[in-house]
Protein backbone atom coordinates (compact mmCIF):
# COMPACT_ATOMS: atom_id res chain seq x y z
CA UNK A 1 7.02 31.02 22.42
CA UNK A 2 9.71 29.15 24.70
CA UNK A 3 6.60 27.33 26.19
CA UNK A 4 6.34 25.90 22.78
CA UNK A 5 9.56 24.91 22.35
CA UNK A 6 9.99 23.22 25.34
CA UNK A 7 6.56 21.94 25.08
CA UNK A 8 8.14 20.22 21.74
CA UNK A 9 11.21 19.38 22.64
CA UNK A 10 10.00 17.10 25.74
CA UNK A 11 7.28 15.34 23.10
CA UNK A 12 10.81 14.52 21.34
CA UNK A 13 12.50 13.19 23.89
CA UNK A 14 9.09 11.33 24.48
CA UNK A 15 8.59 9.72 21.40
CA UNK A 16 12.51 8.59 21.45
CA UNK A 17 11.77 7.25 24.56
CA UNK A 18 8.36 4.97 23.36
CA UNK A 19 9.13 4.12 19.91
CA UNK A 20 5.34 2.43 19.40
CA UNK A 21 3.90 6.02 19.27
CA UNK A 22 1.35 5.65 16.03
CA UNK A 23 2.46 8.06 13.79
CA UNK A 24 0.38 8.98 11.08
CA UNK A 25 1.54 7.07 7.69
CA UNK A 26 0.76 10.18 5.43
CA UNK A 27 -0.73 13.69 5.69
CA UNK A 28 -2.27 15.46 2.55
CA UNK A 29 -2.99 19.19 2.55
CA UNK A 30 -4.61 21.92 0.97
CA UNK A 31 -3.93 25.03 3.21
CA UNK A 32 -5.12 25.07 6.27
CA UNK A 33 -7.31 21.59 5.48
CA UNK A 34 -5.64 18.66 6.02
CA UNK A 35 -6.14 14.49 5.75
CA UNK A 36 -4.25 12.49 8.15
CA UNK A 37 -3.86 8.57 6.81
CA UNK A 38 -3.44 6.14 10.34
CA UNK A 39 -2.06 2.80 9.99
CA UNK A 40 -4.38 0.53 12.48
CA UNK A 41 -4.14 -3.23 13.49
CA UNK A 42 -6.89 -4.73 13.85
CA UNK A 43 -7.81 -8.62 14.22
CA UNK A 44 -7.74 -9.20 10.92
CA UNK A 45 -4.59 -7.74 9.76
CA UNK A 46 -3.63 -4.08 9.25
CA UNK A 47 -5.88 -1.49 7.84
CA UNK A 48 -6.19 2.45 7.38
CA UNK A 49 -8.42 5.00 8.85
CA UNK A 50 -8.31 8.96 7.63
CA UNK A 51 -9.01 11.58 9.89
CA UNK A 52 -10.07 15.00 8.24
CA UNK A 53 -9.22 18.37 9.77
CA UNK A 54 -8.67 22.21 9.96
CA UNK A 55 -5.77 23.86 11.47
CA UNK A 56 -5.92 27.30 13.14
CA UNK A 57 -4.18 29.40 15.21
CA UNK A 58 -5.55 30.53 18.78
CA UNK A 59 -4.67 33.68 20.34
CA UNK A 60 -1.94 32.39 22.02
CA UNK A 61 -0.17 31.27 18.79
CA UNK A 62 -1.16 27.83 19.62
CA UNK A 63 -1.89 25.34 16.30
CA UNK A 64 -5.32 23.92 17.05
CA UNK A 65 -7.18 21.31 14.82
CA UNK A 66 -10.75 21.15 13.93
CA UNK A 67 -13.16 18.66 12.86
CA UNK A 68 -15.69 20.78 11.22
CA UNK A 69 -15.90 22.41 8.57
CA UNK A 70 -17.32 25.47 6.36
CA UNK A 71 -19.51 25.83 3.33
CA UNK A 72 -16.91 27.26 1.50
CA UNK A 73 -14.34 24.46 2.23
CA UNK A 74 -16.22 21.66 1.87
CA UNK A 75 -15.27 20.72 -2.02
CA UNK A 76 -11.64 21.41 -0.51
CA UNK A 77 -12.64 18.53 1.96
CA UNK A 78 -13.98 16.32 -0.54
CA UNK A 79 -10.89 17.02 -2.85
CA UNK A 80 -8.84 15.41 0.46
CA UNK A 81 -11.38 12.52 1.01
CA UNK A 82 -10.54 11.62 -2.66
CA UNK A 83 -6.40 12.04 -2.21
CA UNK A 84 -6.70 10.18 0.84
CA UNK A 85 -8.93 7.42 -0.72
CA UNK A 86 -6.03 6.58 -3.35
CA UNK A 87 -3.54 7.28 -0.78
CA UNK A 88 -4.90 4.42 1.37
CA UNK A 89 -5.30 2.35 -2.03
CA UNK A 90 -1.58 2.88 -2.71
CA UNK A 91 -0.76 2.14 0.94
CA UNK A 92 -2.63 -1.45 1.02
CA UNK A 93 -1.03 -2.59 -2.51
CA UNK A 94 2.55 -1.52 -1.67
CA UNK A 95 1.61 -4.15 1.74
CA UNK A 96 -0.04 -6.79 -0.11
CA UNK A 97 3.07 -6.72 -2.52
CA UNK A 98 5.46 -6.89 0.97
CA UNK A 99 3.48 -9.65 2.05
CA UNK A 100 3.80 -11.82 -1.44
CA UNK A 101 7.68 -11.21 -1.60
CA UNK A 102 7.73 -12.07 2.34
CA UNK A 103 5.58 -15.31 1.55
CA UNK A 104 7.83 -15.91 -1.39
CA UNK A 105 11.30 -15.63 -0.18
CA UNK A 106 9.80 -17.56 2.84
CA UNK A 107 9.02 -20.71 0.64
CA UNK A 108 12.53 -19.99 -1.48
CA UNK A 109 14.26 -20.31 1.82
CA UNK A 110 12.39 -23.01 3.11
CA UNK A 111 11.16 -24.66 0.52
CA UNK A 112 12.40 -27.48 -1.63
CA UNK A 113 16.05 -27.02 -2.42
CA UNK A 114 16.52 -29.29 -4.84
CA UNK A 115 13.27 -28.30 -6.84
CA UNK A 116 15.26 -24.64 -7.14
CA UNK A 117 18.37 -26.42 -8.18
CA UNK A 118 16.34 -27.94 -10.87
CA UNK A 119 15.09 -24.69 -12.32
CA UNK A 120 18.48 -23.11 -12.40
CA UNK A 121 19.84 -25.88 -14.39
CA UNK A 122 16.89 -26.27 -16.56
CA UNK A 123 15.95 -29.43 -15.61
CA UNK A 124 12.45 -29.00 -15.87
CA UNK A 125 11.99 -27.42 -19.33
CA UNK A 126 11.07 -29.89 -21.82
CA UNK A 127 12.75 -28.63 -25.50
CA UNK A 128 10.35 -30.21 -27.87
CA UNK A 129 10.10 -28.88 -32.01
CA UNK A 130 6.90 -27.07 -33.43
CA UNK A 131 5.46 -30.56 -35.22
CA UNK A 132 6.37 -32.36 -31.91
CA UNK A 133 3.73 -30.25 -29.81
CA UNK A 134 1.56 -29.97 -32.97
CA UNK A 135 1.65 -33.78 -32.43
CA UNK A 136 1.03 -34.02 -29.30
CA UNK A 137 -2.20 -32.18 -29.44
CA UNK A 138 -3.70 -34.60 -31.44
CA UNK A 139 -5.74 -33.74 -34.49
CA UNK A 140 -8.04 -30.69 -35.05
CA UNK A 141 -11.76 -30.48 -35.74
CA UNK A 142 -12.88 -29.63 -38.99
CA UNK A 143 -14.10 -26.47 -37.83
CA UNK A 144 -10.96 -24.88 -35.89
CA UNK A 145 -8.90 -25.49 -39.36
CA UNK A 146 -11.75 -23.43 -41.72
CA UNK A 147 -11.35 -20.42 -38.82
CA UNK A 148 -7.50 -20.73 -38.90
CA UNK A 149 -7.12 -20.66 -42.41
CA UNK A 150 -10.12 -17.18 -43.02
């Protein structure tokens, strides 16, 4: 049992040590059964991988995963696979959103100063009356005023 602790407390002092140790970006479990979500970067951009599992104990005490599984746990499994699906779904919108307010405060920044000066002072909103835009459409076909008027 010290073994264990000291095995844990030096994989501390590790990590603290390298702080680009991938660590998993969620972990779902039922019981022993468990799905591990990894954040990966690929050429492309970033994307997530799952790894499915069982955890048991050795006769040491020792907390050993698995890869395979049993009959019986199987719709467990499959219950994971699913979590882990809309885990990973959940994962890639709350980036893509990142990314758009990133991109967007980028341009705000950056961008053209003056053309955000104009919006807060309303420059660019034309106030025009209901016949003005009527108007300015021009006139109607025959047609669209008979399905207006039904």
């Amino acid at each position: 049992m010290e073994n264990t602790q000291t095995t844990h407390q030096t994989n501390t002092t590790q990590q603290e040590q390298e702080p680009d140790v991938n660590r998993p970006e969620d972990v779902l479990r039922d019981g022993n059964l468990k799905a591990t979500v990894w954040k990966n970067e690929g050429e492309n951009g970033d994307y997530y991988s799952t790894t499915l599992s069982r955890t048991w104990q050795d006769e040491d005490g020792n907390y050993r995963d698995s890869h395979s599984f049993s009959g019986a746990e199987l719709l467990r499994v499959s219950e994971l696979a699913r979590g882990a699906y809309a885990r990973t779904n959940e994962l890639r919108q709350e980036q893509q959103q990142e990314q758009a307010q990133d991109k967007q405060q980028g341009r705000t920044s950056s961008g053209n100063r003056q053309q955000d000066m104009d919006l807060e002072d309303g420059a660019g909103v034309q106030d025009q009356s209901r016949e003005d835009f009527k108007a300015s459409r021009g006139p109607r076909s025959r047609r669209s005023r008979q399905n207006v008027q039904r």
